[in-house]
Every structure is written in C-alpha cells, then in structure tokens.
C-alpha atoms as a PDB file:
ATOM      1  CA  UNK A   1      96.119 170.819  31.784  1.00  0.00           C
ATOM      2  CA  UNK A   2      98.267 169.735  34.207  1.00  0.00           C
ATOM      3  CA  UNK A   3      95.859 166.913  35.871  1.00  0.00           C
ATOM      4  CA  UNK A   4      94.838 165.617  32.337  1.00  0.00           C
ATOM      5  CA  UNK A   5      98.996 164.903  32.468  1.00  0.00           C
ATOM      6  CA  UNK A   6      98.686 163.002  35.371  1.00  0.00           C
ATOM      7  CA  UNK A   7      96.115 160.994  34.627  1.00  0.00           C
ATOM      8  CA  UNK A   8      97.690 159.860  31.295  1.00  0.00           C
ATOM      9  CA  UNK A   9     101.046 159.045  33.212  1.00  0.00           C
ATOM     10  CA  UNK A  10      98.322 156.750  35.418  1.00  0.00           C
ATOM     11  CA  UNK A  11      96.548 155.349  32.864  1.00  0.00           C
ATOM     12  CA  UNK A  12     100.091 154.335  31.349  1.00  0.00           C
ATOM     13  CA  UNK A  13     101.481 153.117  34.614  1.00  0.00           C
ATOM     14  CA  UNK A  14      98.550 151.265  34.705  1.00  0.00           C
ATOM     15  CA  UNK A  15      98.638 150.156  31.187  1.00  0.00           C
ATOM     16  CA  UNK A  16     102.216 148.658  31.929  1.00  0.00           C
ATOM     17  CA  UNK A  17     101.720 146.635  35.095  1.00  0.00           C
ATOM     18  CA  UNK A  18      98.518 145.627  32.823  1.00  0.00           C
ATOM     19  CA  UNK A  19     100.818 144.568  30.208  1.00  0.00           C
ATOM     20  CA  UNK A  20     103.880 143.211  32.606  1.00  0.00           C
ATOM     21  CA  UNK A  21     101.070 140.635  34.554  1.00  0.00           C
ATOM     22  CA  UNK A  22      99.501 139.584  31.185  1.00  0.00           C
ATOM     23  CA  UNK A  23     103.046 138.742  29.908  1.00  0.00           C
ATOM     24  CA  UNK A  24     103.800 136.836  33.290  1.00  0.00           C
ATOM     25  CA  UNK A  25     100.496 134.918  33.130  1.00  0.00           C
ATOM     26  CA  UNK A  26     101.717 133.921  29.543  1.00  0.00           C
ATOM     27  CA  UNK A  27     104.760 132.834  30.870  1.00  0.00           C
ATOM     28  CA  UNK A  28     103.632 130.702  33.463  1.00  0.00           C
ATOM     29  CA  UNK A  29     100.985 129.426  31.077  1.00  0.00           C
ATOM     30  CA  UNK A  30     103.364 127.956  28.855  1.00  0.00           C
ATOM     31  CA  UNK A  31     105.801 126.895  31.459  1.00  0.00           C
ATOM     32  CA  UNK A  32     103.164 124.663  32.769  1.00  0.00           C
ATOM     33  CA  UNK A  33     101.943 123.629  29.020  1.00  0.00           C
ATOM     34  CA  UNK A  34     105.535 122.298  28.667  1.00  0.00           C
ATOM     35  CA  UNK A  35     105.465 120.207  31.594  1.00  0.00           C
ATOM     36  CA  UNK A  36     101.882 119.230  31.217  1.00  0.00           C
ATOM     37  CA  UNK A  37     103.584 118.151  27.248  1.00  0.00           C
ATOM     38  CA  UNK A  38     106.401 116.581  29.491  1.00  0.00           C
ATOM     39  CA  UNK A  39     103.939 114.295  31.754  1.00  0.00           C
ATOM     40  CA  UNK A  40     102.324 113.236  28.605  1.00  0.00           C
ATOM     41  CA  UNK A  41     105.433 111.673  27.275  1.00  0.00           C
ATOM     42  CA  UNK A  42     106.360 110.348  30.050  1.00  0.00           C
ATOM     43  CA  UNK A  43     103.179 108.398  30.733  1.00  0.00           C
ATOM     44  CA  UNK A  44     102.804 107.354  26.866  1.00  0.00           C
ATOM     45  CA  UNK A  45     106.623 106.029  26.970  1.00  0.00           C
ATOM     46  CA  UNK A  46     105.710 103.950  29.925  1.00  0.00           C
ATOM     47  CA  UNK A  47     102.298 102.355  28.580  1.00  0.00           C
ATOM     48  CA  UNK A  48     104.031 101.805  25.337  1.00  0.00           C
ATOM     49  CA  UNK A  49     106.788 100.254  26.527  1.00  0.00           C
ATOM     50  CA  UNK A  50     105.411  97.844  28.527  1.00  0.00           C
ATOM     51  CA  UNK A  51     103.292  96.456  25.904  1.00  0.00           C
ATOM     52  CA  UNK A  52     106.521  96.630  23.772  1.00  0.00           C
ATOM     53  CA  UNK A  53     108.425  94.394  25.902  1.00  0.00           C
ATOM     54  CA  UNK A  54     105.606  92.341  26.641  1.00  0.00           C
ATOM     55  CA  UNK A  55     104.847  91.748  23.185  1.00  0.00           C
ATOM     56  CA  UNK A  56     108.664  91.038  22.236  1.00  0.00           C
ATOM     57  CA  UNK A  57     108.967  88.864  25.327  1.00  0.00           C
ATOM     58  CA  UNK A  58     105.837  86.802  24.274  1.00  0.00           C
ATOM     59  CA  UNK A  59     106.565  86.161  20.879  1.00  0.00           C
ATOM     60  CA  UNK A  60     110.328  86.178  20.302  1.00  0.00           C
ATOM     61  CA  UNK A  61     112.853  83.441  20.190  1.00  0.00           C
ATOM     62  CA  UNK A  62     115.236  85.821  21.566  1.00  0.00           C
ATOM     63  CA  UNK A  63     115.854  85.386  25.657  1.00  0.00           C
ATOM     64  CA  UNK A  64     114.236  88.267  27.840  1.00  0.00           C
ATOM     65  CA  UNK A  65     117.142  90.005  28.849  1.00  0.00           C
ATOM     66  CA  UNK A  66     118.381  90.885  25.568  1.00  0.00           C
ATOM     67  CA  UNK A  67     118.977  94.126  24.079  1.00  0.00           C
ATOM     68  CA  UNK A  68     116.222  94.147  21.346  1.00  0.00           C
ATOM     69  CA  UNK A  69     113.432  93.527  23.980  1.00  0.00           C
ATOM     70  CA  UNK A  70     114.814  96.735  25.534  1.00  0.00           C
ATOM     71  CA  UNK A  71     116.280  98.523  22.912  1.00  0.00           C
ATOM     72  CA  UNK A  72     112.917 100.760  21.793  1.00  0.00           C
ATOM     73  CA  UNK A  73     112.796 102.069  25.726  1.00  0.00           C
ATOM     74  CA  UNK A  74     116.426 102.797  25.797  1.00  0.00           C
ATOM     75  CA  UNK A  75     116.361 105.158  22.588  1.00  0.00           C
ATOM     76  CA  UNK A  76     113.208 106.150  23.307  1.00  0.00           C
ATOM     77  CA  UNK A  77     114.803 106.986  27.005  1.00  0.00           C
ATOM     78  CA  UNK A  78     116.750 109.291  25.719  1.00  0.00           C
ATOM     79  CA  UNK A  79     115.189 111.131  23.832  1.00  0.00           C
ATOM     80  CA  UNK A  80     112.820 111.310  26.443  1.00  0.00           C
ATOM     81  CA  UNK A  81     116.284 112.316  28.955  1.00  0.00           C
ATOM     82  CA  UNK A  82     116.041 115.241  26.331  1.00  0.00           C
ATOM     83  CA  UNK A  83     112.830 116.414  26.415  1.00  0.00           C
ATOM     84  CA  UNK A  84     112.937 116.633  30.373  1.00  0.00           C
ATOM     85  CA  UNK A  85     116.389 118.896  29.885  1.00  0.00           C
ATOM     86  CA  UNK A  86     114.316 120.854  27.501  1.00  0.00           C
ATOM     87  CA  UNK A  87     111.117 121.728  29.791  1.00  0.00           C
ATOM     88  CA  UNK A  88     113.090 121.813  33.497  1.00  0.00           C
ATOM     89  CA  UNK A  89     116.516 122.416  32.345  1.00  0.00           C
ATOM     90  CA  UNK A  90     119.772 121.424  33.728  1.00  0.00           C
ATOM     91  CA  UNK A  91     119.312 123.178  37.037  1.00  0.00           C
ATOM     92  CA  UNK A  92     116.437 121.190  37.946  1.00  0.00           C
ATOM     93  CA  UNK A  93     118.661 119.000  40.828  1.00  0.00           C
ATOM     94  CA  UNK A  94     121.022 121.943  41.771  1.00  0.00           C
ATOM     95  CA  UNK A  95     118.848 125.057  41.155  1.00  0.00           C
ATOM     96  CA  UNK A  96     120.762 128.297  41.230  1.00  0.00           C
ATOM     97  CA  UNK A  97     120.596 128.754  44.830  1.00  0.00           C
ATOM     98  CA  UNK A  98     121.598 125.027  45.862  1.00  0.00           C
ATOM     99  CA  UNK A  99     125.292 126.040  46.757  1.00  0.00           C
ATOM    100  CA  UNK A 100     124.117 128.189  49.031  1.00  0.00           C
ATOM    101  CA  UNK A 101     121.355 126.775  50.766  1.00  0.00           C
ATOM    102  CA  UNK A 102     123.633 123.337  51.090  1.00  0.00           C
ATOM    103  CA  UNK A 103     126.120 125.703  53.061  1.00  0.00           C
ATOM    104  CA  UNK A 104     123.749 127.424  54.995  1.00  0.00           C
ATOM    105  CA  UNK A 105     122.325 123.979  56.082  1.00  0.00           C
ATOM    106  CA  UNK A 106     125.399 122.972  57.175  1.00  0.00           C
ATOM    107  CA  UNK A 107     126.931 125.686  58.910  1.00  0.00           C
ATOM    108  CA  UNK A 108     123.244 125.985  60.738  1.00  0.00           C
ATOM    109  CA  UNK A 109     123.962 122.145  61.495  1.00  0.00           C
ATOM    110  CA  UNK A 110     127.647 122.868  62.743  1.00  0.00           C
ATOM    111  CA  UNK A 111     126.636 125.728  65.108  1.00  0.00           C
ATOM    112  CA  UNK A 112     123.749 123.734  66.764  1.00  0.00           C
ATOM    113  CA  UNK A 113     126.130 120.622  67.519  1.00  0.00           C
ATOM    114  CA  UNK A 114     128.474 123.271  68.892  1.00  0.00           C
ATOM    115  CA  UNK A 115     125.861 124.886  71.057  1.00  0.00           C
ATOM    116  CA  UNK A 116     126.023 121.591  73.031  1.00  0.00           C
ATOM    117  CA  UNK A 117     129.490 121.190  73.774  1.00  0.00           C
END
C-alpha cells in the first residue's frame, strides 16, 4: 500500500511541474503576443503617417510645418506612448535591478582606476 502512496505523490509532483511549465509557456506566449501586437502598431503608425503627411503636405494650402500636417502622428503618438507602457511597462529603461548594476559598474570602475595609482 505504501508504494501505491508514493507513486501517487510522484505522479502529482509530476502533475504540478506539468502544470507550473504549461502555465509559464502561457505566460511567455502572451508576453511575446503583446509585443508582437506592439511591433504591429508601431510599423502601421509609421506607414500611415507618412502617407498622412505626405498627402496633407501635397494638397494643402497650409505651410508644412504646421500643426495639422502633424497633428494625426502626435495623438496618434501617444496613444501609441501608451500602448508601449502597457506591453513593457515603466521599468523598461531602469529595470528593477538598474540601481544596482549602475553602482556595481561604477564602484568596479573606481577600484580598477585605483589599482593603478
């Protein structure tokens, strides 16, 4: 009786780390479904806005440099600013460890400009 105990506590164990990397893999699947989404808009907001101001540029009265040849990409921009916060978040220039690798670096930099004096 004893071993058919064990091997249920395996086949649970197992089970669970089944279960844990299927949930990771999810994860990570739609982690890189957001930035692949991300890319997307990014791309479509530049092709689109070229032809935008193009267009305007072509066939308005209005001089190029004026806020309704760029006022679609600057609206757009930001909701495109957005959408990046959304899928990278706003660690994406100082990550959580950036404090402390900056320090690191520079104490590392410190000591080997004192090794030469």
């Amino acid at each position: 009786m004893e071993h058919n105990k064990e091997s249920y506590n395996d086949a649970d164990a197992d089970l669970q780390r089944s279960y844990e990397k299927e949930e990771a893999y999810l994860r990570a699947k739609k982690k890189v479904e957001k930035i692949q989404g991300f890319y997307w808009h990014l791309a479509v907001y530049v092709v689109v806005n070229i032809f935008l101001v193009i267009t305007i540029s072509r066939n308005s009265n209005l001089p190029f440099w004026s806020f309704a040849t760029f006022s679609t990409a600057l609206f757009w921009g930001i909701g495109l600013g957005f959408h990046f916060l959304g899928v990278f978040g706003t660690n994406f220039l100082f990550g959580k460890n950036w404090e402390k690798r900056q320090i690191e670096k520079y104490m590392n930099k410190d000591k080997e400009n004192r090794r030469w004096e």
